[in-house]
PDB file of N, CA and C in Angstrom:
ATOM      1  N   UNK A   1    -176.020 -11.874  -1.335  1.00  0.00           N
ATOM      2  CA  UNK A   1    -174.716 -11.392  -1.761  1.00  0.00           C
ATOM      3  C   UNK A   1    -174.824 -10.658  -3.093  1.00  0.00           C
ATOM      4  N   UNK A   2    -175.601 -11.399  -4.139  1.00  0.00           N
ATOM      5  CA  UNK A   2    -175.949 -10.744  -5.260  1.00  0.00           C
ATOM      6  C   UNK A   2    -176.355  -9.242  -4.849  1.00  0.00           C
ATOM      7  N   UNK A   3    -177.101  -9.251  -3.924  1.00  0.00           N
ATOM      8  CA  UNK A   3    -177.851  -7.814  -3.564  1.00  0.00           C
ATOM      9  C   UNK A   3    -177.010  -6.786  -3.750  1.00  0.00           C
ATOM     10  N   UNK A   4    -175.675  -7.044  -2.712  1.00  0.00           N
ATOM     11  CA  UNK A   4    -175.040  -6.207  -1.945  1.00  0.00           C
ATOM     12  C   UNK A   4    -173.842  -5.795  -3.560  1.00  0.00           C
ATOM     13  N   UNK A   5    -173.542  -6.914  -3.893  1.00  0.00           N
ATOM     14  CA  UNK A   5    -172.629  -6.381  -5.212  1.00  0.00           C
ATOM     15  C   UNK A   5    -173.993  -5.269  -5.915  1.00  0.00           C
ATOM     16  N   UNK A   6    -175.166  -5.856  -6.217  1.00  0.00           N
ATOM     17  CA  UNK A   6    -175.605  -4.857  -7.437  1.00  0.00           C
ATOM     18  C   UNK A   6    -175.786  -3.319  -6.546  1.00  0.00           C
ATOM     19  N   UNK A   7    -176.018  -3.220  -5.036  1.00  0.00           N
ATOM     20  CA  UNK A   7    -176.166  -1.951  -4.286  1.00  0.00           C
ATOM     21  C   UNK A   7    -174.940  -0.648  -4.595  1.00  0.00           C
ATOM     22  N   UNK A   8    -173.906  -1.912  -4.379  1.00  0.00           N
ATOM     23  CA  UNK A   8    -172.152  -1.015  -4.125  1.00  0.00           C
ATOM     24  C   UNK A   8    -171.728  -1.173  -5.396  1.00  0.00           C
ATOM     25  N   UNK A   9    -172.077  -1.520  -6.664  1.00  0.00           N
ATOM     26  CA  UNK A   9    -171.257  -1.486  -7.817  1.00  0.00           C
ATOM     27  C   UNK A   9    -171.713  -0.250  -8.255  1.00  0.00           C
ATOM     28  N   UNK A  10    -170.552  -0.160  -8.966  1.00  0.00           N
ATOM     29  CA  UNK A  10    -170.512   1.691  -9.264  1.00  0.00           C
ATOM     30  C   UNK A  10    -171.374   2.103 -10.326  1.00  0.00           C
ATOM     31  N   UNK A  11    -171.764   1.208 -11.193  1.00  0.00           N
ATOM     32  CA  UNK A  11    -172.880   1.564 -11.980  1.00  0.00           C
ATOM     33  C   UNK A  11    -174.418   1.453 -11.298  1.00  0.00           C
ATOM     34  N   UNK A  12    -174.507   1.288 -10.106  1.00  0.00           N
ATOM     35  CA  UNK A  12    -175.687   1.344  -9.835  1.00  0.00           C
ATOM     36  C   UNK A  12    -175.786   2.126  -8.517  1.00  0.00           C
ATOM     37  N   UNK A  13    -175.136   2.568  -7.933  1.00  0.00           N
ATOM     38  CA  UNK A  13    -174.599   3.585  -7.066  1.00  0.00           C
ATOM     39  C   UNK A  13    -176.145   4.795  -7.070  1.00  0.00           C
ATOM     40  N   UNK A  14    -175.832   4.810  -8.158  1.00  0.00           N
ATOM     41  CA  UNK A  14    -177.334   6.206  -8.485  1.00  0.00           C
ATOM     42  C   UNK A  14    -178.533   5.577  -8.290  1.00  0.00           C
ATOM     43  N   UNK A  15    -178.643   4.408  -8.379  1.00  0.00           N
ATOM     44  CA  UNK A  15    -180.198   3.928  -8.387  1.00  0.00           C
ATOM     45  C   UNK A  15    -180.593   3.314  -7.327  1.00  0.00           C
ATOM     46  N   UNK A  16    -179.699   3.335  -6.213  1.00  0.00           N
ATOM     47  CA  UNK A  16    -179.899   3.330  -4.716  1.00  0.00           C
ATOM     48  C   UNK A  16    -181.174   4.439  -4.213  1.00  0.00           C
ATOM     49  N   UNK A  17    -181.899   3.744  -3.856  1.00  0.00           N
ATOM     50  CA  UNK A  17    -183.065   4.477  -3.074  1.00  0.00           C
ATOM     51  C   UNK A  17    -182.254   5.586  -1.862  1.00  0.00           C
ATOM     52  N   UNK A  18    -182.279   6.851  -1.558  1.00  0.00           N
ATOM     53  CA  UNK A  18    -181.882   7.806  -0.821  1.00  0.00           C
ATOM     54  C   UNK A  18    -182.447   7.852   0.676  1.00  0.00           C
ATOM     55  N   UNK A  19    -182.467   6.451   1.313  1.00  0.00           N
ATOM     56  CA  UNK A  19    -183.664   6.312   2.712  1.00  0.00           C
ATOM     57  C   UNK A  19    -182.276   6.778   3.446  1.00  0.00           C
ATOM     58  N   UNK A  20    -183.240   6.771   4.552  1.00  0.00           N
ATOM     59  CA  UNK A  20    -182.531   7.336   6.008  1.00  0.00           C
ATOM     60  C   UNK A  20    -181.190   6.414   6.048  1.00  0.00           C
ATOM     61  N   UNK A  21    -181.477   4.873   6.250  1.00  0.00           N
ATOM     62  CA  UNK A  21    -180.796   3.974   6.505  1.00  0.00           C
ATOM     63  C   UNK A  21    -179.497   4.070   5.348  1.00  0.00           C
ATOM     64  N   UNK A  22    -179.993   4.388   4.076  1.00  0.00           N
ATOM     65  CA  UNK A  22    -178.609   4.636   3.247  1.00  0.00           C
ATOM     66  C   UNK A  22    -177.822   5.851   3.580  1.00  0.00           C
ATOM     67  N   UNK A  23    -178.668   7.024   3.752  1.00  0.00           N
ATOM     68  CA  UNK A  23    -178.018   8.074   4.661  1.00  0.00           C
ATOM     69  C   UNK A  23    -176.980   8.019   5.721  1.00  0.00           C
ATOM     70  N   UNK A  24    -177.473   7.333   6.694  1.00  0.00           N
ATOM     71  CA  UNK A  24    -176.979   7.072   7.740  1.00  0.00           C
ATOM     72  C   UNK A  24    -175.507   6.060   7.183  1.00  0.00           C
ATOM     73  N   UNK A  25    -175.811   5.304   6.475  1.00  0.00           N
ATOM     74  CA  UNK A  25    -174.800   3.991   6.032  1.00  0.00           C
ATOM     75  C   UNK A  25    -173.664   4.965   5.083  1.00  0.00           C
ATOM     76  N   UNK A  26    -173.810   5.557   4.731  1.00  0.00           N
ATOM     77  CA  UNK A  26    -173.121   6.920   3.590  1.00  0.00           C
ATOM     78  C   UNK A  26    -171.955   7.929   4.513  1.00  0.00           C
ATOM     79  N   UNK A  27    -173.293   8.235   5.282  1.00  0.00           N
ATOM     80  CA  UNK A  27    -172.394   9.212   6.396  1.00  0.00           C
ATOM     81  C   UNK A  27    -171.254   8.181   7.092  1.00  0.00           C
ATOM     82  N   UNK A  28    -171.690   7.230   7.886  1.00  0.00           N
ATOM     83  CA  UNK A  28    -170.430   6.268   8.733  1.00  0.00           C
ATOM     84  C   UNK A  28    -169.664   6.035   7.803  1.00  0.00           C
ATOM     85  N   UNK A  29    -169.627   5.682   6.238  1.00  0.00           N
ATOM     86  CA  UNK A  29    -168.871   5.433   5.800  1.00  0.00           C
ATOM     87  C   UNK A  29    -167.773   6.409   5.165  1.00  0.00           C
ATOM     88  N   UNK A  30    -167.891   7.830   5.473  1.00  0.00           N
ATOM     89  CA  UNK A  30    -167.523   8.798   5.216  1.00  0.00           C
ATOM     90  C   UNK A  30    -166.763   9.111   6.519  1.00  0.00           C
ATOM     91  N   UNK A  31    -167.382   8.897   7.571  1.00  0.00           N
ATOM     92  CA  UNK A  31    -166.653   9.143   8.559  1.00  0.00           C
ATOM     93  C   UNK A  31    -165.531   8.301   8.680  1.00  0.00           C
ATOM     94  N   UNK A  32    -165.440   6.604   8.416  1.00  0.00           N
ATOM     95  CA  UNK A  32    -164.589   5.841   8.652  1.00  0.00           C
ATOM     96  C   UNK A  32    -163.147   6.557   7.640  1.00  0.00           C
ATOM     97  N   UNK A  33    -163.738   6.546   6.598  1.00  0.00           N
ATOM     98  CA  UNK A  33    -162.418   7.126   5.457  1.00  0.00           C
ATOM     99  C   UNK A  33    -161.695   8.548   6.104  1.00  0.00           C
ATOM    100  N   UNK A  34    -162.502   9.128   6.450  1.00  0.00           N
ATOM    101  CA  UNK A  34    -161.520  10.428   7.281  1.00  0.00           C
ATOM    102  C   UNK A  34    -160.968   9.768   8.225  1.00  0.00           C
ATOM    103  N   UNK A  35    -161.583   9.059   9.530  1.00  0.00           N
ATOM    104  CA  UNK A  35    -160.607   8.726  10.412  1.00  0.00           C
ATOM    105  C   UNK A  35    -159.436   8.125  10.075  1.00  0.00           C
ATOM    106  N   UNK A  36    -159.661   6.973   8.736  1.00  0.00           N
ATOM    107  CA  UNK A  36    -158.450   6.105   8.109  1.00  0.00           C
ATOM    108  C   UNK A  36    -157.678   7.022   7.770  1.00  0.00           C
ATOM    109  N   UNK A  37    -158.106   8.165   6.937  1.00  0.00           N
ATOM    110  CA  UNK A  37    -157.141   9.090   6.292  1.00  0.00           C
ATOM    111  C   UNK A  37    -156.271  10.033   7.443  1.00  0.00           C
ATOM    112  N   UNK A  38    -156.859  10.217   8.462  1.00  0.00           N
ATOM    113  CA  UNK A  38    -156.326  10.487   9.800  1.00  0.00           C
ATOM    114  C   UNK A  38    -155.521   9.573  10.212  1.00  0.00           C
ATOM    115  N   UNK A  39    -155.654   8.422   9.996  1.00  0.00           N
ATOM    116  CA  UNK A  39    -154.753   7.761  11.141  1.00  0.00           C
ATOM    117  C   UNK A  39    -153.178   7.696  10.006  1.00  0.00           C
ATOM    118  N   UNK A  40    -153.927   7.177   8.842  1.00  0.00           N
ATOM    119  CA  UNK A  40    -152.232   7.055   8.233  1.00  0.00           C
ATOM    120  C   UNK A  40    -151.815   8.429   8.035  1.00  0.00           C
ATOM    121  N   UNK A  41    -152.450   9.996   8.320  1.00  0.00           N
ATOM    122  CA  UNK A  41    -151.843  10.666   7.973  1.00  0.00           C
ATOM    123  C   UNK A  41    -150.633  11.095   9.746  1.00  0.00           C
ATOM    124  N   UNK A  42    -151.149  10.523  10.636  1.00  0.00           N
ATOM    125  CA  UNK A  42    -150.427  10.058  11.757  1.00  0.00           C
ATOM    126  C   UNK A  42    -151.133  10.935  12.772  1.00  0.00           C
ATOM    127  N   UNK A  43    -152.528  12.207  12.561  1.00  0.00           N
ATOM    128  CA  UNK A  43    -152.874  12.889  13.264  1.00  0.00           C
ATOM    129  C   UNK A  43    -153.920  12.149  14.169  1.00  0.00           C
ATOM    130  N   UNK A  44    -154.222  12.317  15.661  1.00  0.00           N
ATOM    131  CA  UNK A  44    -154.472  11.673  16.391  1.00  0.00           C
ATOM    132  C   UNK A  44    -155.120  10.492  16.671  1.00  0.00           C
ATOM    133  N   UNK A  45    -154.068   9.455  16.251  1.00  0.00           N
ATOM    134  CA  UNK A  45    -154.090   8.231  16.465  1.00  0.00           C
ATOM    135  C   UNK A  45    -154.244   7.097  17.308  1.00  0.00           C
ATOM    136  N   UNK A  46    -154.308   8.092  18.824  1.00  0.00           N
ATOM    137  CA  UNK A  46    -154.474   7.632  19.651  1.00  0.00           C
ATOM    138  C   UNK A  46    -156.219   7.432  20.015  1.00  0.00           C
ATOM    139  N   UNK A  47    -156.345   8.898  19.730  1.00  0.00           N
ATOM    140  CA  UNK A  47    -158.108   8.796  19.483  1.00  0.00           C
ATOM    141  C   UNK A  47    -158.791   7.759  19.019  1.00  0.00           C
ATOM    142  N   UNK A  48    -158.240   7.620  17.562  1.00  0.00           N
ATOM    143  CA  UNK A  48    -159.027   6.601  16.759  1.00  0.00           C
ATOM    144  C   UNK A  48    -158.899   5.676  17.102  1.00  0.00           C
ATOM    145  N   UNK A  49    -157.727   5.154  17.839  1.00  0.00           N
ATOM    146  CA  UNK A  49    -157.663   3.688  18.210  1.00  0.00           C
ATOM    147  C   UNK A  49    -158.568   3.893  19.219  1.00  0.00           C
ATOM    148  N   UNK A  50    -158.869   4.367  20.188  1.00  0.00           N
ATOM    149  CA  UNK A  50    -159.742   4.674  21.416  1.00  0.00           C
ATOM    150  C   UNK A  50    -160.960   4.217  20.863  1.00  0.00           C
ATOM    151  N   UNK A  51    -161.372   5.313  19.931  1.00  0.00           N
ATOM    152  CA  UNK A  51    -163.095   5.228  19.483  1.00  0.00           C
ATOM    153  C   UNK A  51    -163.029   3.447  19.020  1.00  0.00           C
ATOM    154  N   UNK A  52    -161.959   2.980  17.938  1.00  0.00           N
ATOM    155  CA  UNK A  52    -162.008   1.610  17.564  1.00  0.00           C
ATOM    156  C   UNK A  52    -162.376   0.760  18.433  1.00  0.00           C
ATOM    157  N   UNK A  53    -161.939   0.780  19.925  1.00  0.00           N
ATOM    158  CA  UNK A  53    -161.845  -0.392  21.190  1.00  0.00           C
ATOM    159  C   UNK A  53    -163.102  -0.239  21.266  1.00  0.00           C
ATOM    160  N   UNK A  54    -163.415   1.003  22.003  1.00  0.00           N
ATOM    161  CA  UNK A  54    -164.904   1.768  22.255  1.00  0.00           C
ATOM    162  C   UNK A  54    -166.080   1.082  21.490  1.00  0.00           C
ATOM    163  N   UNK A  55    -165.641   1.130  20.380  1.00  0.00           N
ATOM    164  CA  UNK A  55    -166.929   0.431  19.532  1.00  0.00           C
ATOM    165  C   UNK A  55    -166.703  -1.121  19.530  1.00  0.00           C
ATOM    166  N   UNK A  56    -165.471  -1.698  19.146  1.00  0.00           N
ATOM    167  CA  UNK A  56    -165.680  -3.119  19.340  1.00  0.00           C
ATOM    168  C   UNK A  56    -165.880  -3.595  21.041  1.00  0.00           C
ATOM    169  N   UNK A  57    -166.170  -2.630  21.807  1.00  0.00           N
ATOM    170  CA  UNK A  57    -166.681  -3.149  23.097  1.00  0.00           C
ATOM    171  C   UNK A  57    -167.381  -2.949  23.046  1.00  0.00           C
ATOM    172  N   UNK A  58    -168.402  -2.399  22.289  1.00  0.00           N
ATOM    173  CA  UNK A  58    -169.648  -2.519  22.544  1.00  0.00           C
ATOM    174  C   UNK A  58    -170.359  -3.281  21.698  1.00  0.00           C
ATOM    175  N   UNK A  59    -170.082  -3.643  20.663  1.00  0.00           N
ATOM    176  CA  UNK A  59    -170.384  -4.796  19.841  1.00  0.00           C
ATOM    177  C   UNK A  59    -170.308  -5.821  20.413  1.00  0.00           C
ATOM    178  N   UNK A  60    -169.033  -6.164  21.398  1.00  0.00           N
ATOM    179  CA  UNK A  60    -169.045  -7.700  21.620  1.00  0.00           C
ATOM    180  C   UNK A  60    -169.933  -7.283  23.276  1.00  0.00           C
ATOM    181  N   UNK A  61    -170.339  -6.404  23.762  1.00  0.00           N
ATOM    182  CA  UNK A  61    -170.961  -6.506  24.224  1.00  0.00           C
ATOM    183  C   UNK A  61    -172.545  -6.629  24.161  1.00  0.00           C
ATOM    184  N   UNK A  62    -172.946  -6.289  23.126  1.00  0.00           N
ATOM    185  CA  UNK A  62    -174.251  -6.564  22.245  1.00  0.00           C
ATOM    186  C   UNK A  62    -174.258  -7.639  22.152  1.00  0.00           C
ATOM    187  N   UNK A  63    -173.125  -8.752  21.344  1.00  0.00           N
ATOM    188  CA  UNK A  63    -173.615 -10.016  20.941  1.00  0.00           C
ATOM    189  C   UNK A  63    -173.363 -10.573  22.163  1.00  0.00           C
ATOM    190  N   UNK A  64    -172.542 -10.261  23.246  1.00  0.00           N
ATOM    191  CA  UNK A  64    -172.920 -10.915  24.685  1.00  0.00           C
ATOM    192  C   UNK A  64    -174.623 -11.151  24.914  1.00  0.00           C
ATOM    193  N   UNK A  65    -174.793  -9.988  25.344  1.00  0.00           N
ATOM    194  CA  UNK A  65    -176.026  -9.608  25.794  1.00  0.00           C
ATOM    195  C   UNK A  65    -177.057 -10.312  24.588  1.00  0.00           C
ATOM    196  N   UNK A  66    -176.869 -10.268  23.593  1.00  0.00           N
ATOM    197  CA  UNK A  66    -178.171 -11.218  22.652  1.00  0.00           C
ATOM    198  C   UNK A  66    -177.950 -12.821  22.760  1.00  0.00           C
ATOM    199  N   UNK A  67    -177.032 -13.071  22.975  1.00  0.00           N
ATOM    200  CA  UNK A  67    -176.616 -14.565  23.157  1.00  0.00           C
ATOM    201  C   UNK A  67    -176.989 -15.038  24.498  1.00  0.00           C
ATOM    202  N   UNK A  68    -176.932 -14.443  25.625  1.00  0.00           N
ATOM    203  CA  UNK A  68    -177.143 -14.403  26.742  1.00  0.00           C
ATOM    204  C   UNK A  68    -179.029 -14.429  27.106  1.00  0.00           C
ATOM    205  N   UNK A  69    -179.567 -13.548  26.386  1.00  0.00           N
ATOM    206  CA  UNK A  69    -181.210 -13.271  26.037  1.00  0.00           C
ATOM    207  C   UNK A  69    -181.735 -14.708  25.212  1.00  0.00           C
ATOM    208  N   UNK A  70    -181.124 -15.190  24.459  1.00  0.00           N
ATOM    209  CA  UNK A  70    -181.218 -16.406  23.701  1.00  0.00           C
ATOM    210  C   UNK A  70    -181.127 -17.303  24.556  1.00  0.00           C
ATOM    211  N   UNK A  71    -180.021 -17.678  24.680  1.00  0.00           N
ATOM    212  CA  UNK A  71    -179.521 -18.906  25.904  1.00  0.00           C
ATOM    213  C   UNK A  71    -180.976 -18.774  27.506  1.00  0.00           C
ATOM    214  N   UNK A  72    -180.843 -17.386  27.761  1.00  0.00           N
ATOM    215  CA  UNK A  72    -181.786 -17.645  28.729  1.00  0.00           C
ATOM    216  C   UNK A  72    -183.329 -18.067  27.894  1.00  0.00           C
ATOM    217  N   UNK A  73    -183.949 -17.760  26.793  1.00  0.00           N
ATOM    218  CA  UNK A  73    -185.100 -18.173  26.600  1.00  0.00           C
ATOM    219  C   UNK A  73    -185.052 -19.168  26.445  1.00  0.00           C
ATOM    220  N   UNK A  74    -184.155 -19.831  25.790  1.00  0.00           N
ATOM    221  CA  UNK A  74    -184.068 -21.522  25.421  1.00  0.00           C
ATOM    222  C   UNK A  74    -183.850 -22.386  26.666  1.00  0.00           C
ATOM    223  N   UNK A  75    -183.345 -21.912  27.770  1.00  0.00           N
ATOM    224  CA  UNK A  75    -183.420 -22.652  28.937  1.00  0.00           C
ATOM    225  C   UNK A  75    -184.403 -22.580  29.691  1.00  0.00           C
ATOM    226  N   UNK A  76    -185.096 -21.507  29.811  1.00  0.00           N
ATOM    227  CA  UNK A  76    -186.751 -20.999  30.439  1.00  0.00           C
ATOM    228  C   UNK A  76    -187.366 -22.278  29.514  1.00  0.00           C
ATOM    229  N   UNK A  77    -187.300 -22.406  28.000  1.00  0.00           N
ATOM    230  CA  UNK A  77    -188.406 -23.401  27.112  1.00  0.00           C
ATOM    231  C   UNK A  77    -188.212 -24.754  27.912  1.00  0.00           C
ATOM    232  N   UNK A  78    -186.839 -24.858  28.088  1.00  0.00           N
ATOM    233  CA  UNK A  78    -186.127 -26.167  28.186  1.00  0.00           C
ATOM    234  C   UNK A  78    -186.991 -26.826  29.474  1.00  0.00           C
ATOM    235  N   UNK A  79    -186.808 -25.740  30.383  1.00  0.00           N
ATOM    236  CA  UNK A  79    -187.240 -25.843  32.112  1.00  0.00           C
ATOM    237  C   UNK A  79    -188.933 -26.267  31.719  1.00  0.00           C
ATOM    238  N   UNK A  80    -189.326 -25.495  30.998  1.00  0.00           N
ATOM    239  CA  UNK A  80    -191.113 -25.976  30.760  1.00  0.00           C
ATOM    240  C   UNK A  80    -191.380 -27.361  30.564  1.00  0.00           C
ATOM    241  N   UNK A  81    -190.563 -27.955  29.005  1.00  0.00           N
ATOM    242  CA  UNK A  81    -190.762 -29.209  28.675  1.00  0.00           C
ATOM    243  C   UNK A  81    -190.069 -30.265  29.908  1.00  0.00           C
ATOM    244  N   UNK A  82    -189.094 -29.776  30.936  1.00  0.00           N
ATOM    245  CA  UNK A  82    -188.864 -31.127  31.271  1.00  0.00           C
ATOM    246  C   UNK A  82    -189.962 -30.810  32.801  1.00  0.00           C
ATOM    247  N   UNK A  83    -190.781 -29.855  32.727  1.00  0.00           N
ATOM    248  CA  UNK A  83    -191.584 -29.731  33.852  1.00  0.00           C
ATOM    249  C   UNK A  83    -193.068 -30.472  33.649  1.00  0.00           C
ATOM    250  N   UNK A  84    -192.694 -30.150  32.262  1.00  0.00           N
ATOM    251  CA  UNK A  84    -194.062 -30.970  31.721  1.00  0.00           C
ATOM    252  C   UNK A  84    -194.062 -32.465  31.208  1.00  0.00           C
ATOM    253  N   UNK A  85    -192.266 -33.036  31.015  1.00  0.00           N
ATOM    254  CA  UNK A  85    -192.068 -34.312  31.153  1.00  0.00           C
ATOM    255  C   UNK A  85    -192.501 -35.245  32.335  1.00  0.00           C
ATOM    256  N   UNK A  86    -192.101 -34.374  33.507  1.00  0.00           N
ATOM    257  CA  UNK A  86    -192.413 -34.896  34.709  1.00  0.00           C
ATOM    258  C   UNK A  86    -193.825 -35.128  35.046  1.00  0.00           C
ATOM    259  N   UNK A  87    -194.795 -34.182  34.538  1.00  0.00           N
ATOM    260  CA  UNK A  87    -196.082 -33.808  34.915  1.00  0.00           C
ATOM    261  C   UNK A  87    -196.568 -35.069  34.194  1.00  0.00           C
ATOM    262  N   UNK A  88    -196.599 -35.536  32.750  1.00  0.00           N
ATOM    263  CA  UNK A  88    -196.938 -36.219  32.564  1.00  0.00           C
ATOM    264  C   UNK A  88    -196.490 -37.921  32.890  1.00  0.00           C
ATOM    265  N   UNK A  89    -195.380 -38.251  33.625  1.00  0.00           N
ATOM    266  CA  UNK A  89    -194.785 -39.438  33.982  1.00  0.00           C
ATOM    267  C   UNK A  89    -194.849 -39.790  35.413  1.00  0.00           C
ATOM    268  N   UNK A  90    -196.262 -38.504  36.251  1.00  0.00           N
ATOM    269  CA  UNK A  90    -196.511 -38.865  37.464  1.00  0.00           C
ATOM    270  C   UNK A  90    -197.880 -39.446  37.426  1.00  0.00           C
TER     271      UNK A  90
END
């Protein structure tokens, strides 16, 4: 947390390393403020709410899908040890 205050505080703003990943993090965040400034300025609002759903469906479809990848490895582990419970209690 310390990190993230000394990254975004405005006195240190400049001494942010210029990588792709801040690039990239710069630009979305540039984009979000126009769309905001779009939406309260009332111009197509319907859009932005669109792209908004759009993206939180695919987020919660990501953490579906990683939770789902998880859950299945931990039950594949699970299936081993009680295969190997058995193996050893015959």
């Amino acid at each position: 947390m310390n990190t993230m205050k000394r990254i975004f505080s405005e006195e240190s703003l400049t001494c942010v390393p210029k990588s792709r990943a801040y690039k990239k993090a710069l630009a979305a965040l540039s984009d979000a403020a126009q769309d905001i400034s779009a939406l309260f300025a009332g111009s197509d609002a319907n859009r932005l709410f669109e792209r908004y759903q759009d993206a939180s469906a695919e987020v919660q479809e990501l953490i579906c899908t990683e939770a789902f990848r998880q859950g299945f490895h931990l039950g594949r582990e699970l299936q081993e040890e009680i295969s190997e419970w058995e193996r050893d209690c015959e």
